[in-house]
Protein backbone atom coordinates (compact mmCIF):
# COMPACT_ATOMS: atom_id res chain seq x y z
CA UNK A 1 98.16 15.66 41.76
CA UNK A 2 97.34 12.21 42.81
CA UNK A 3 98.53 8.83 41.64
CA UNK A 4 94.85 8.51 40.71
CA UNK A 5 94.82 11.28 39.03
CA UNK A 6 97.97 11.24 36.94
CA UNK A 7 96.75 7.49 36.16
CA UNK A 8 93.76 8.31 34.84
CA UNK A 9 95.11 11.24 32.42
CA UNK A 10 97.61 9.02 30.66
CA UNK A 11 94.89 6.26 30.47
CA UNK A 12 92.48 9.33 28.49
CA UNK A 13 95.91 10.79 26.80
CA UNK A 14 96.77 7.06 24.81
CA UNK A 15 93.37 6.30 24.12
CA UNK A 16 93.36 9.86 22.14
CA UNK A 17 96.43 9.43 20.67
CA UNK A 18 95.56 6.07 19.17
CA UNK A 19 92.94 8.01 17.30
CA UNK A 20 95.33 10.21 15.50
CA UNK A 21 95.10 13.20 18.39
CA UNK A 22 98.24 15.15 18.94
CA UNK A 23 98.57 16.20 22.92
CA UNK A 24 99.59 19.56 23.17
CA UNK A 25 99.70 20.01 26.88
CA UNK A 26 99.63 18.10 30.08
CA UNK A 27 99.04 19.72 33.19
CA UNK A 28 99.24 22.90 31.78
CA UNK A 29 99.12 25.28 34.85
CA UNK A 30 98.07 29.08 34.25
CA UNK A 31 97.26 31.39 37.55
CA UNK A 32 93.66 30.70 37.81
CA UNK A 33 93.42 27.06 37.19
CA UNK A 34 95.45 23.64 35.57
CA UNK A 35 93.98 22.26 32.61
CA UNK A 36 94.39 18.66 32.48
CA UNK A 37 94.95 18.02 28.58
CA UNK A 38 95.07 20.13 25.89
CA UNK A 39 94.83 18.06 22.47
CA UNK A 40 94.60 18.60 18.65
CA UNK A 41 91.99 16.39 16.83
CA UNK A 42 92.60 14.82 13.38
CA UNK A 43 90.55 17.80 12.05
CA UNK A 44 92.27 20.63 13.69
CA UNK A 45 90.17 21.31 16.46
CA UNK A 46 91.55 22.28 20.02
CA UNK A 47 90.29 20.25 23.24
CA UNK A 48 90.37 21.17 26.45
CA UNK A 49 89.99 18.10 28.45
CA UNK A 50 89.14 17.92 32.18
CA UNK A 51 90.19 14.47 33.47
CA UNK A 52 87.94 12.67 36.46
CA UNK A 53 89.90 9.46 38.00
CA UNK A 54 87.58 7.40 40.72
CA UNK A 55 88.60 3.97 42.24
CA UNK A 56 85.39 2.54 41.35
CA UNK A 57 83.19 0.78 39.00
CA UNK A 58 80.00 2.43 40.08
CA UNK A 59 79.41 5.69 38.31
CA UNK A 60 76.72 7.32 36.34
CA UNK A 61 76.88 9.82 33.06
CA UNK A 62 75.25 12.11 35.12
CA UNK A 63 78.28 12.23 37.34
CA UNK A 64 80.13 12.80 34.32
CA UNK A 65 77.69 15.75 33.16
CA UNK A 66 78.42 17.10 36.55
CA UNK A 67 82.56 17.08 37.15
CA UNK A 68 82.92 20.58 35.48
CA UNK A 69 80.98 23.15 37.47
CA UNK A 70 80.35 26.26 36.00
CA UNK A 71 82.59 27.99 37.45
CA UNK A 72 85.42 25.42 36.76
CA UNK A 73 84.06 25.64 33.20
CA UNK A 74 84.34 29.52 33.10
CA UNK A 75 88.21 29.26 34.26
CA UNK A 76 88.78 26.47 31.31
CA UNK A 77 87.27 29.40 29.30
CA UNK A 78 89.46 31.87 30.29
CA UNK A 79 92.69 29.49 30.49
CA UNK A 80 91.92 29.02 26.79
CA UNK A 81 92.66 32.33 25.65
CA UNK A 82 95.84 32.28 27.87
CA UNK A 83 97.41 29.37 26.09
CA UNK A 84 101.00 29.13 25.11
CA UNK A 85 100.31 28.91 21.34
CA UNK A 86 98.17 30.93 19.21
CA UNK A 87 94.29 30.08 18.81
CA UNK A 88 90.98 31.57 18.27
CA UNK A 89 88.28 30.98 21.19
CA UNK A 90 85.47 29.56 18.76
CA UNK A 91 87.83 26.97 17.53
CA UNK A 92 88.53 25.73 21.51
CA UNK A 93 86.27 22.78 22.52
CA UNK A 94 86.28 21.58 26.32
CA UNK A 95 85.60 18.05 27.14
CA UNK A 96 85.47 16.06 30.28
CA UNK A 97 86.42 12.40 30.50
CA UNK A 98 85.57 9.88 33.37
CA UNK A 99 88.15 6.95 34.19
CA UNK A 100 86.95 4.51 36.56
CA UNK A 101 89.82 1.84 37.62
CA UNK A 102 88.33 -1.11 38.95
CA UNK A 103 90.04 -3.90 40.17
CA UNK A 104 89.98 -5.71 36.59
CA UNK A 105 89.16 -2.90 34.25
CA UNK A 106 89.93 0.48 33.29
CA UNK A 107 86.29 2.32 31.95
CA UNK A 108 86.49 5.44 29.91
CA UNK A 109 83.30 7.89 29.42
CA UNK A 110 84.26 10.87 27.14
CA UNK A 111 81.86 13.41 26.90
CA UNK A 112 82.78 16.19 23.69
CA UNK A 113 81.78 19.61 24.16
CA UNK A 114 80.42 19.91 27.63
CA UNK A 115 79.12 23.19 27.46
CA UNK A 116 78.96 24.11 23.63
């Protein structure tokens, strides 16, 4: 993984744990794909969280609507049932966040239950 990358998932990892989510996983790698973050909410509900990092200030919710593919999204699927710990698939959530560093600020777009 990039610098970028790694960057931008501890950036999207604080931010949740400030607001009382535990992180389960980082970089959790299975044989079909990595999931970037795996995270309890306050409530009890699992996240899957697929982390974007760009060098730039310029980006669009659309772009953020688009950084899970479906087949990326079908492999977060399947991870989830492959997970380390016990869960039930209705209870899993996926979630994509984008980071964009630019030179003076860090800007975070979270976007809950891409697919769902």
């Amino acid at each position: 993984m990039s610098t970028t990358g790694r960057l931008g998932e501890q950036y999207v990892a604080r931010i949740l744990e400030k607001r009382g989510w535990q992180i389960l996983l980082r970089n959790w790698r299975d044989r079909y794909v990595e999931v970037d973050l795996v995270a309890r909410t306050p409530e009890g509900s699992l996240r899957i969280i697929e982390v974007k990092t760009r060098r730039t200030s310029s980006s669009s919710r659309a772009e953020l609507e688009e950084i899970i593919s479906k087949r990326q999204h079908r492999r977060l699927r399947l991870a989830s049932l492959r997970l380390p710990f016990p869960c039930r698939g209705s209870d899993i959530h996926i979630d994509a966040a984008l980071v964009r560093l630019a030179p003076s600020h860090v800007h975070i777009t979270y976007l809950a239950d891409c697919y769902d």
